[in-house]
N, C-alpha and C. Protein backbone atom coordinates (compact mmCIF):
# COMPACT_ATOMS: atom_id res chain seq x y z
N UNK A 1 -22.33 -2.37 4.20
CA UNK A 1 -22.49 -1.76 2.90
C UNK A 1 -22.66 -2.88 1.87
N UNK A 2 -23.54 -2.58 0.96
CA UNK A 2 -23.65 -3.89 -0.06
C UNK A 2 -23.09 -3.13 -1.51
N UNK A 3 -23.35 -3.93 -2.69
CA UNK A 3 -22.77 -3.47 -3.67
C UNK A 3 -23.40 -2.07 -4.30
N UNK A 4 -25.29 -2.57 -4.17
CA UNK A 4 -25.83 -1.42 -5.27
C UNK A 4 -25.25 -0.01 -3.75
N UNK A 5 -25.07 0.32 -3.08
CA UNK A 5 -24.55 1.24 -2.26
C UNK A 5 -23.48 2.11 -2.59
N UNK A 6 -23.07 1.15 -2.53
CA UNK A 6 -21.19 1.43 -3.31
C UNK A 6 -21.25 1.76 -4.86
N UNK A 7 -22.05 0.98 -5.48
CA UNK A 7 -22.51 1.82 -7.06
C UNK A 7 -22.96 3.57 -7.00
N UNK A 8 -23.76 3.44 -5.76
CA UNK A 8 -24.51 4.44 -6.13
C UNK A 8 -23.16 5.36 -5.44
N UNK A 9 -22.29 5.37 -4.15
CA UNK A 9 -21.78 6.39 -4.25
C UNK A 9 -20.58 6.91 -5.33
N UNK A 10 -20.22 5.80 -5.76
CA UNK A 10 -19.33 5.91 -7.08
C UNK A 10 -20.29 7.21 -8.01
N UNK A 11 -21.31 6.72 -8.37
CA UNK A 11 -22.20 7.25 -9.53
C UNK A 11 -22.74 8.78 -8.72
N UNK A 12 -22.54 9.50 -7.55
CA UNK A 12 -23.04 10.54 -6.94
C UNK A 12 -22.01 10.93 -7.28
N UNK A 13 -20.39 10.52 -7.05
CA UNK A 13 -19.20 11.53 -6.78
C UNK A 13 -18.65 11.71 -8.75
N UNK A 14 -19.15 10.58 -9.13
CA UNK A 14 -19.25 10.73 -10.70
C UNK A 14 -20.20 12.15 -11.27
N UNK A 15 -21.18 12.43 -10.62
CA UNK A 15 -21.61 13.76 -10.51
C UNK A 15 -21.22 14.71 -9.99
N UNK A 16 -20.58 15.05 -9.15
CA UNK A 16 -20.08 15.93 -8.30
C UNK A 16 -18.68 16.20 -9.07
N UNK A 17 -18.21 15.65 -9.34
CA UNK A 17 -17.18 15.91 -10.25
C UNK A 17 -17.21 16.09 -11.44
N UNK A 18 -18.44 16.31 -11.84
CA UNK A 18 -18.88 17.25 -13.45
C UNK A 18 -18.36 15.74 -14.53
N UNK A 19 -18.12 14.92 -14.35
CA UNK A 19 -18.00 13.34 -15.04
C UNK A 19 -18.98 13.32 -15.73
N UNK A 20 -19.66 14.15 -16.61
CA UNK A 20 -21.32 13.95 -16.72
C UNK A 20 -21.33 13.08 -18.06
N UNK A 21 -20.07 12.70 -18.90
CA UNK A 21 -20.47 11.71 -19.65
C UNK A 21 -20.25 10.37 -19.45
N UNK A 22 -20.16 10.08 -18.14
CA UNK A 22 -19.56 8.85 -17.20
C UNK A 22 -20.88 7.91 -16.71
N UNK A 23 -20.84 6.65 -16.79
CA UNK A 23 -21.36 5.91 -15.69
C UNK A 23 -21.00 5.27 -15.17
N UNK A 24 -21.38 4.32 -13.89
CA UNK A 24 -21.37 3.06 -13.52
C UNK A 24 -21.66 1.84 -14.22
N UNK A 25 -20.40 1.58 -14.37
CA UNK A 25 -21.05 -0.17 -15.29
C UNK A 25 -21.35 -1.07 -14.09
N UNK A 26 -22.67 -1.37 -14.66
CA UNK A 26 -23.36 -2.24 -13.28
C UNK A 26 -23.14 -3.29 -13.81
N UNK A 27 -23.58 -4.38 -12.56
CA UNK A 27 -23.25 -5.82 -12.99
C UNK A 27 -21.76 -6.22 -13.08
N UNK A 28 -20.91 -5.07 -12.97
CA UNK A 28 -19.41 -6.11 -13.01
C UNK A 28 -18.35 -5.47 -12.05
N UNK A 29 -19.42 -5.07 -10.72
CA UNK A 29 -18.34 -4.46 -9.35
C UNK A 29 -17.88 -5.83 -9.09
N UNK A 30 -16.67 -5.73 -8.29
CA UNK A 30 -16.40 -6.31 -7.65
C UNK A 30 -16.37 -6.62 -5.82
N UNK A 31 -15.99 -7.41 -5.91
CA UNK A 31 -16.20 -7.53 -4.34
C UNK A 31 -15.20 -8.17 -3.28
N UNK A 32 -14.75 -7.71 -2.32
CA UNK A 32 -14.00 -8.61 -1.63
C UNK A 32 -14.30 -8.43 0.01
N UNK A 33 -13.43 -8.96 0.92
CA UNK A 33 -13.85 -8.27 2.55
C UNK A 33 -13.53 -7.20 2.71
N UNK A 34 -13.29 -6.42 2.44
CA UNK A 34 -12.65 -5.08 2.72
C UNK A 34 -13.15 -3.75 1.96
N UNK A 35 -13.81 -4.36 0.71
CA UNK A 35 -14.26 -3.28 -0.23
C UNK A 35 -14.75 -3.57 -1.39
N UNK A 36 -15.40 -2.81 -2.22
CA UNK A 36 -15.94 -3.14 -3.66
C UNK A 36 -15.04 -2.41 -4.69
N UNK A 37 -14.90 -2.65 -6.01
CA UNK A 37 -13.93 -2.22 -7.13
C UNK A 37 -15.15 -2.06 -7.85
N UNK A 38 -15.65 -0.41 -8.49
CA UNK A 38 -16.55 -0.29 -9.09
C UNK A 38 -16.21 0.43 -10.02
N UNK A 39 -16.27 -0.24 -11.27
CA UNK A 39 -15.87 0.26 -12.47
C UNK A 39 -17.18 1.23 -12.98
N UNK A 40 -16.30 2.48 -14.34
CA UNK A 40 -17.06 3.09 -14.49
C UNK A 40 -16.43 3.32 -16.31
N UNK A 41 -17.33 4.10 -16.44
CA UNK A 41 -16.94 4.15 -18.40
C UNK A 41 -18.10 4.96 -18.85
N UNK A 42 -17.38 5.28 -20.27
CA UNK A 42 -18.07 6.62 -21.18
C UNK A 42 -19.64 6.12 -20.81
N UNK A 43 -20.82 6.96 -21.18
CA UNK A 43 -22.05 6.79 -21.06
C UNK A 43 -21.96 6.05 -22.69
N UNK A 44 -21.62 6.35 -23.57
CA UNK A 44 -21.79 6.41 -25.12
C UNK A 44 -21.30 4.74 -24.89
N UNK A 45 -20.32 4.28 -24.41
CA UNK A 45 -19.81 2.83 -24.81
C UNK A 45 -20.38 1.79 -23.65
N UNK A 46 -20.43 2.16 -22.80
CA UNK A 46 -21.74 1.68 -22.18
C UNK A 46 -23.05 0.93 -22.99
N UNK A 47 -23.53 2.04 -23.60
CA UNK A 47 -24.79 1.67 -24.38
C UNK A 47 -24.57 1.19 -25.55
N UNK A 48 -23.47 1.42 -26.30
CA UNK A 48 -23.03 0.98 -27.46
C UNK A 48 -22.02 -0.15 -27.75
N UNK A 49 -21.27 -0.50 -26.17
CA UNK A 49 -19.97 -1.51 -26.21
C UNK A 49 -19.13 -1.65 -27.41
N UNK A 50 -19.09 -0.21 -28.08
CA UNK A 50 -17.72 0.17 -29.41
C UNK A 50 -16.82 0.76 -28.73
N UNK A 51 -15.51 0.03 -29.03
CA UNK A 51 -14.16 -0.07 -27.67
C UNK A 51 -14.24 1.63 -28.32
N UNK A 52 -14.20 2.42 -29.60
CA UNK A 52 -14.51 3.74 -30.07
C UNK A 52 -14.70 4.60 -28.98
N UNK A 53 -15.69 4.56 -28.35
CA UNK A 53 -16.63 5.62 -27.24
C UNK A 53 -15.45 5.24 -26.14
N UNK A 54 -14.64 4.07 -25.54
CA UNK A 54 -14.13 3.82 -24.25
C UNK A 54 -13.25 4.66 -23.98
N UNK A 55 -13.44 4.88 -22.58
CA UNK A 55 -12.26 5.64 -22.25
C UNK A 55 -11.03 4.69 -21.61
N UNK A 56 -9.62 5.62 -22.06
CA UNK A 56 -8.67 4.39 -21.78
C UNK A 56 -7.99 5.08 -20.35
N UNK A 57 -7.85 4.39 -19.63
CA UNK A 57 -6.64 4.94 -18.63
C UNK A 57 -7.47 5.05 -16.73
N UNK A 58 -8.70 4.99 -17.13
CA UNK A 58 -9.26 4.95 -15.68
C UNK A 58 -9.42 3.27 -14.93
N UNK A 59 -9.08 3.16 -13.88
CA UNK A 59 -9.44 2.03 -13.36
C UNK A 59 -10.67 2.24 -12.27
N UNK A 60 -10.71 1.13 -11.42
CA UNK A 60 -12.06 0.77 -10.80
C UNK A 60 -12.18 1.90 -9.84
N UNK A 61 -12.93 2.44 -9.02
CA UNK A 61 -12.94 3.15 -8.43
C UNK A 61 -12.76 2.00 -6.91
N UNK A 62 -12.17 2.14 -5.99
CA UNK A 62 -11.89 1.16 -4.57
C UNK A 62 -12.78 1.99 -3.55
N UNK A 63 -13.99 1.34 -3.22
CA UNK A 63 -14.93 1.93 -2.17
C UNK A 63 -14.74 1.06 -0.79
N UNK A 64 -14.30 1.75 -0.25
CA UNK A 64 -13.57 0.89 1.50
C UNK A 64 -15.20 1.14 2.46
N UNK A 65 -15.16 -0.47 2.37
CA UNK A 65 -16.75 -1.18 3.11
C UNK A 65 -16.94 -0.67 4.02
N UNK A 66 -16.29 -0.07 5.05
CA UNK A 66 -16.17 0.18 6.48
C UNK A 66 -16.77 1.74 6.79
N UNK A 67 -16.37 2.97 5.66
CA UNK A 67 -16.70 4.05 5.97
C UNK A 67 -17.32 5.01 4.25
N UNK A 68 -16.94 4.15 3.72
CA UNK A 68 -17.40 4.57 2.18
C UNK A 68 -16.46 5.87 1.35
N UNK A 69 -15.00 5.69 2.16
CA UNK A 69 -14.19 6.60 1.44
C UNK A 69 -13.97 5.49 -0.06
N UNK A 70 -13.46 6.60 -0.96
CA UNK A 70 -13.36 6.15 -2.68
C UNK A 70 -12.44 6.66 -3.03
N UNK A 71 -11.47 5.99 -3.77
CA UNK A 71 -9.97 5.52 -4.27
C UNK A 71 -10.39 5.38 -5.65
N UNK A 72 -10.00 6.81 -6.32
CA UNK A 72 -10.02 6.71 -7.82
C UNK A 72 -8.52 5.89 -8.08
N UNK A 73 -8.34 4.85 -8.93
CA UNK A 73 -7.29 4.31 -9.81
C UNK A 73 -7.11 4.63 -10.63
N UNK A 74 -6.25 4.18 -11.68
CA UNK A 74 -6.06 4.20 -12.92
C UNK A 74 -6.19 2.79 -13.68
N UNK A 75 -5.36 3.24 -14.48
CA UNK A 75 -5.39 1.66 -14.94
C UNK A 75 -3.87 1.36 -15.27
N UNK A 76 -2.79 1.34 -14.60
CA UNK A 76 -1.37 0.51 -14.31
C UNK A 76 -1.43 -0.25 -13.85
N UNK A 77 -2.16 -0.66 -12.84
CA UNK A 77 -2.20 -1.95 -12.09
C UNK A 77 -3.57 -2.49 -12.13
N UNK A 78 -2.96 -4.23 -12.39
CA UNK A 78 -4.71 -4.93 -12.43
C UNK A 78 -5.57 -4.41 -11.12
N UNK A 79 -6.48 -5.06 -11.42
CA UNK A 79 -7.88 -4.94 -10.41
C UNK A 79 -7.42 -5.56 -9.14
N UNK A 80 -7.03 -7.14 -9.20
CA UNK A 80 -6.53 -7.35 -8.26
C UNK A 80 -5.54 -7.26 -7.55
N UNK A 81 -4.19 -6.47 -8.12
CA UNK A 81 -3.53 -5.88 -6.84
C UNK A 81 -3.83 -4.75 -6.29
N UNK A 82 -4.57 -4.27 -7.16
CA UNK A 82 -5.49 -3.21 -5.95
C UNK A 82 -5.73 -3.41 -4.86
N UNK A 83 -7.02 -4.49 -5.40
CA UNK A 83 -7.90 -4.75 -4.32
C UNK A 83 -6.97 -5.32 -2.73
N UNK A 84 -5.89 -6.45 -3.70
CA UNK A 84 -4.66 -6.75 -2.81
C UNK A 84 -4.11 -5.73 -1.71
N UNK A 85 -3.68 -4.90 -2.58
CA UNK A 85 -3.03 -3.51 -1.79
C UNK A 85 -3.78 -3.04 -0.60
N UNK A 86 -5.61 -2.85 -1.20
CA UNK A 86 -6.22 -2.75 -0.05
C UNK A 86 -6.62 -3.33 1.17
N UNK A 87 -6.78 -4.48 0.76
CA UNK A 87 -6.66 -5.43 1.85
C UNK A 87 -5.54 -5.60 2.76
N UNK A 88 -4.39 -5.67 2.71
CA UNK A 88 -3.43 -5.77 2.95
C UNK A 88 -2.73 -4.32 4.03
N UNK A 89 -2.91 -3.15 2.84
CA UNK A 89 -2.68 -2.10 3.73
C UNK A 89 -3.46 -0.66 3.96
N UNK A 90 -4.77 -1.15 3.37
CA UNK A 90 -5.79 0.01 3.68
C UNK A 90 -5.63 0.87 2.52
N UNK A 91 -5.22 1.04 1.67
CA UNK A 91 -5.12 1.72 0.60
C UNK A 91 -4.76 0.89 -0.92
N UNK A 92 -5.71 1.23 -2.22
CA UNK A 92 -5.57 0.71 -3.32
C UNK A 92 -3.58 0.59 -4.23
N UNK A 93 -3.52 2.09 -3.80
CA UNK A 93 -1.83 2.12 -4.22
C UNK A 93 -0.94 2.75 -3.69
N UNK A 94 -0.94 1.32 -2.38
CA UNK A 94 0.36 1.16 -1.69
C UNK A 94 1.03 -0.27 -2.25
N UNK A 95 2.12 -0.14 -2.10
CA UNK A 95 2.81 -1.33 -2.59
C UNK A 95 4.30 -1.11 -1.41
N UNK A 96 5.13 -2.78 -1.84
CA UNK A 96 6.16 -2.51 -1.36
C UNK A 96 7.09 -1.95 -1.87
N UNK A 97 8.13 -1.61 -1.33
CA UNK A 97 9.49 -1.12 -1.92
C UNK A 97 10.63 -2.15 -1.85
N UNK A 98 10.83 -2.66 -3.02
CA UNK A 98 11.41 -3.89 -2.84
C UNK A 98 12.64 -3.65 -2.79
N UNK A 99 13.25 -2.18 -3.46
CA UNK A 99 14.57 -2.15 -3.71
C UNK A 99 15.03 -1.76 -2.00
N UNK A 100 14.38 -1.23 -1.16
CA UNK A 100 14.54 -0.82 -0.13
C UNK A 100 14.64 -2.37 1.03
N UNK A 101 14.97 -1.36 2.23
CA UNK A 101 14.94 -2.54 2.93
C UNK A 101 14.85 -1.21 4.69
N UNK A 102 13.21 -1.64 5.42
CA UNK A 102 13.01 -0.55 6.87
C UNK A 102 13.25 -1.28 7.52
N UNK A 103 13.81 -0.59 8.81
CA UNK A 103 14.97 -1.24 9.70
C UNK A 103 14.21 -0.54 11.07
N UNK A 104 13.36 -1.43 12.28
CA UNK A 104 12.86 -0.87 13.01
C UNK A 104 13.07 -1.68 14.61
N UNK A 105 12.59 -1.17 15.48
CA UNK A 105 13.34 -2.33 16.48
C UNK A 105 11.65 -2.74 17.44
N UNK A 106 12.17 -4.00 17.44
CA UNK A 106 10.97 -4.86 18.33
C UNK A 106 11.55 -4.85 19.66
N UNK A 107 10.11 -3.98 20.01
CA UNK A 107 9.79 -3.81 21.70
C UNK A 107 9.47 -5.48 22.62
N UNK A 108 9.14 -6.31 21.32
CA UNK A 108 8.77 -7.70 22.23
C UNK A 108 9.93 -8.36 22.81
N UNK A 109 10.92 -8.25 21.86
CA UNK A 109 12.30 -9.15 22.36
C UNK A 109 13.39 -8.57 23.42
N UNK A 110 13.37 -9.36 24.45
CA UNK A 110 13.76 -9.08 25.34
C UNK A 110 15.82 -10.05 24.47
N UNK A 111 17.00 -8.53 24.15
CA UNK A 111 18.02 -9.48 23.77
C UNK A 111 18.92 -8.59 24.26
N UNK A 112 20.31 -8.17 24.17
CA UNK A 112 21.32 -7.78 24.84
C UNK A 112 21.72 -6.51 23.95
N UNK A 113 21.79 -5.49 25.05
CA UNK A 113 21.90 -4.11 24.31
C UNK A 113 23.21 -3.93 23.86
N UNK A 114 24.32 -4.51 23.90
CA UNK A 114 25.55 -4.77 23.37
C UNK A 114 25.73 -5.73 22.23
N UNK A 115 24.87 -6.49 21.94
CA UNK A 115 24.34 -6.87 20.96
C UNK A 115 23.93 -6.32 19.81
N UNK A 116 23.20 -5.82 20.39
CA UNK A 116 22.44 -4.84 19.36
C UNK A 116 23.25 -3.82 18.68
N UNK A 117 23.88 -3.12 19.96
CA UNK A 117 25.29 -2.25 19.26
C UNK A 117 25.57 -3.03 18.12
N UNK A 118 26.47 -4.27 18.17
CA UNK A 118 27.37 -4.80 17.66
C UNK A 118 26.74 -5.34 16.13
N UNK A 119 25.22 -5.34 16.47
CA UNK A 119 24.89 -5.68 14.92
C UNK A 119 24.25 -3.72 14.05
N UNK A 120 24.46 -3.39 14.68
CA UNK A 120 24.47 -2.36 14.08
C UNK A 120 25.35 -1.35 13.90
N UNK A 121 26.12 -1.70 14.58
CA UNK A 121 27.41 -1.58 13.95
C UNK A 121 27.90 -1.64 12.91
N UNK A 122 27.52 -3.37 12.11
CA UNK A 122 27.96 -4.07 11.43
C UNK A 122 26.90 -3.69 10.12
N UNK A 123 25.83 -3.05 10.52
CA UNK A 123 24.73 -2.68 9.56
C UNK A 123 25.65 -1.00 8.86
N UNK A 124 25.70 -0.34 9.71
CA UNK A 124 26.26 0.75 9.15
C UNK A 124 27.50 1.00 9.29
N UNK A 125 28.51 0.72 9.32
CA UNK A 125 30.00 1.24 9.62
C UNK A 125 29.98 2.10 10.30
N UNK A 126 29.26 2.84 11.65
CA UNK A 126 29.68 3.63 12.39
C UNK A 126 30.43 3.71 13.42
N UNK A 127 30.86 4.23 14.27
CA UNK A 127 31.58 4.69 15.33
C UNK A 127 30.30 4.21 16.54
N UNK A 128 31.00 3.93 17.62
CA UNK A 128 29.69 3.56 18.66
C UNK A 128 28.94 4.91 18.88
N UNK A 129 29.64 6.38 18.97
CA UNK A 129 28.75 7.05 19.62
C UNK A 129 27.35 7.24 18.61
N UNK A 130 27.85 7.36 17.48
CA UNK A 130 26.63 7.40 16.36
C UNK A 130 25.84 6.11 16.20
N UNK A 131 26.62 4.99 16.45
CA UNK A 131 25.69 3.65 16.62
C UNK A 131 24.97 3.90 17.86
N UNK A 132 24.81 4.44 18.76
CA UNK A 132 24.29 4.55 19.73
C UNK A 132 23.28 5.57 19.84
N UNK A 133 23.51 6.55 18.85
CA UNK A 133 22.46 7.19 18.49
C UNK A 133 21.45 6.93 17.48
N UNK A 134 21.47 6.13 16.51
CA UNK A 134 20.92 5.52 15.55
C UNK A 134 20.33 3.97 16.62
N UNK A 135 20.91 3.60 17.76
CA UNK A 135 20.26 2.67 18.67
C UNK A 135 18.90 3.56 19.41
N UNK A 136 19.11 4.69 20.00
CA UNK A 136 17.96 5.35 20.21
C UNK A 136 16.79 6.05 19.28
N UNK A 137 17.45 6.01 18.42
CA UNK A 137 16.53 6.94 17.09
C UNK A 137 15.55 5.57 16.98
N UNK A 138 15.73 4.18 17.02
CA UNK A 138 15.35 3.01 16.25
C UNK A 138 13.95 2.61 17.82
N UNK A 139 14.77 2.74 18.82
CA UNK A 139 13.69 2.50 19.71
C UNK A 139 12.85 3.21 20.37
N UNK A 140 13.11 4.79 20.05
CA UNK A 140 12.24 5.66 20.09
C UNK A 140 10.68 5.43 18.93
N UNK A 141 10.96 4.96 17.97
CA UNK A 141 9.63 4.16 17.33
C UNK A 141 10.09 4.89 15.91
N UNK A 142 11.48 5.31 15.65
CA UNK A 142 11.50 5.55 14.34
C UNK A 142 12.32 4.29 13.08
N UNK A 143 12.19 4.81 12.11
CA UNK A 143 12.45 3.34 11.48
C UNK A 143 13.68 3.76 10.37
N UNK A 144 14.98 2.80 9.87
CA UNK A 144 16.19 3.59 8.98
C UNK A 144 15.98 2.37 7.71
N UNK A 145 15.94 3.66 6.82
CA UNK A 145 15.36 2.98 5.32
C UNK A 145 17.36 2.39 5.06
N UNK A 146 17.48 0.98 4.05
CA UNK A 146 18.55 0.92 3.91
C UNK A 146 18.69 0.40 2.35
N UNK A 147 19.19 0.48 1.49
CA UNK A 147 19.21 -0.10 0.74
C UNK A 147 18.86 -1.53 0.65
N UNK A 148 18.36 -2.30 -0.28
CA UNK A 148 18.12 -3.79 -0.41
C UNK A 148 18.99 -4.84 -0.74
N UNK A 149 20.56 -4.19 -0.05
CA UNK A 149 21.17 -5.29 -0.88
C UNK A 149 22.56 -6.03 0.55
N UNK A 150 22.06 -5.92 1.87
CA UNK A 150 22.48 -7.14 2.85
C UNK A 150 22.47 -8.22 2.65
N UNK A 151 23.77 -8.94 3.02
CA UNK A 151 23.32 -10.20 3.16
C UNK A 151 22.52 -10.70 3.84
N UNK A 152 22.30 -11.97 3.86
CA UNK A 152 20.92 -12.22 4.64
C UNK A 152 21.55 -12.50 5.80
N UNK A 153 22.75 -13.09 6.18
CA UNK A 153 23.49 -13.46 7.27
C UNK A 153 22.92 -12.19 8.12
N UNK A 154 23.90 -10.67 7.90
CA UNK A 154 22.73 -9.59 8.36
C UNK A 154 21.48 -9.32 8.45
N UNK A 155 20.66 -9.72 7.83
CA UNK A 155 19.32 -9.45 7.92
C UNK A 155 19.08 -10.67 8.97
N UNK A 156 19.30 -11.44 9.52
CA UNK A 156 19.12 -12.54 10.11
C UNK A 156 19.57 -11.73 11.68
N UNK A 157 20.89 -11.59 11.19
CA UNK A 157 21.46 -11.20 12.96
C UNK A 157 20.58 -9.76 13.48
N UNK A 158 20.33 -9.22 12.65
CA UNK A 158 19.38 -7.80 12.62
C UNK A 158 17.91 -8.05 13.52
N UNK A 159 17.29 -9.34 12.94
CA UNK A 159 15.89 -9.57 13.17
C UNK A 159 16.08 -10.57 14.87
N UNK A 160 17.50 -11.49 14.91
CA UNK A 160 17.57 -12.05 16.20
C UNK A 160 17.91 -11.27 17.48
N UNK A 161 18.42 -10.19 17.09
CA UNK A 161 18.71 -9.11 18.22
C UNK A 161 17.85 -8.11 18.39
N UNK A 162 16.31 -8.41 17.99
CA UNK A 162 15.68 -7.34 18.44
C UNK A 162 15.48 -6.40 16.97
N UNK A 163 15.45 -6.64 16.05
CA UNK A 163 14.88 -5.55 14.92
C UNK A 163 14.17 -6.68 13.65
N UNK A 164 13.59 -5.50 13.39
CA UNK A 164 12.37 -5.53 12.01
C UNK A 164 13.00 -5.42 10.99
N UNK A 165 13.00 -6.00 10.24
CA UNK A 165 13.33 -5.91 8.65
C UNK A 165 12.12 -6.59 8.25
N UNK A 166 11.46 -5.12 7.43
CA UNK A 166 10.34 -5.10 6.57
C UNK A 166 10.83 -4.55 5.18
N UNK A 167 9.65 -4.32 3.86
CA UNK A 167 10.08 -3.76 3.07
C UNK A 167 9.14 -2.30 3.39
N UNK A 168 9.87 -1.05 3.27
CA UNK A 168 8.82 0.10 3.21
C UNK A 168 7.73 -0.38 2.51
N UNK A 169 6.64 0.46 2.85
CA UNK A 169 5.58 1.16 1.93
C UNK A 169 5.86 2.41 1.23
N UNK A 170 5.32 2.57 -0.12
CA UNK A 170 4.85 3.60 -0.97
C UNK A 170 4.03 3.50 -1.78
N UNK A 171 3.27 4.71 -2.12
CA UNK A 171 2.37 4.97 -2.86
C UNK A 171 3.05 4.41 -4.67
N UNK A 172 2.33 3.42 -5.19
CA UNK A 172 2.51 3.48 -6.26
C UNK A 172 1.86 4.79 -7.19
């Protein structure tokens, strides 16, 4: 897919959606590996560039190179953590969850299942039989959101015995 492509499907679905005082501002898509950021604005300020006619609050539209789906934005977040976002996780507004902290278990590490108890244990204050169920919930391929505020000593013994500590995803 090249850019005038990605203009033009921006500027079709800009029709299709009755946008009819909208265009494509050409000349200032952007571009990266993953996708183009194709901005769009009033027809009137376009031709006239009086901030008057602009509309405030829309961002670039994110056209994903690969299949030509389109990610209307806004405008809360710059251009480039968009584009970031997309690159990164296939979508313009995903971000992390920083206050959070996903808790998932790696199938690669071969470490000691009494171990593992014992740090998860230490993760949640439970009783073994419920640590032991929260041990199968984790390697069945599901993941336990926890608050962001472990020490790292834990987050350390967490990740050496066989688990993931990532930050979730969400939709900004």
């Amino acid at each position: 897919m090249n850019i005038k492509y990605a203009e033009e499907l921006v500027r079709c679905e800009l029709i299709k959606k009755k946008f009819d005082d909208y265009a494509v501002m050409l000349e200032v898509t952007e571009e990266s590996e993953n996708c183009f950021a194709v901005y769009y604005q009033t027809k009137k300020y376009i031709k006239t560039n009086n901030t008057d006619f602009m509309s405030i609050g829309n961002g670039p539209v994110i056209v994903n190179k690969s299949n030509g789906e389109l990610y209307f934005t806004g405008s809360g977040r710059p251009t480039e953590h968009l584009i970031e976002s997309f690159e990164k996780y296939g979508h313009p507004e995903i971000v992390e969850n920083q206050n959070e902290l996903q808790i998932s278990y790696d199938n690669s590490k071969e470490v000691s299942y009494n171990n593992q108890l014992k740090v998860l244990k230490k993760l949640t204050g439970k009783g073994f039989l419920e640590v032991k169920s929260i041990y199968e919930y984790l390697k069945n391929g599901n993941n336990v959101i926890v608050k962001n505020d472990l020490p790292d000593e834990l987050k350390e013994s967490l990740i050496s015995n066989g688990f993931i500590v990532s930050y979730p995803l969400v939709e900004y």
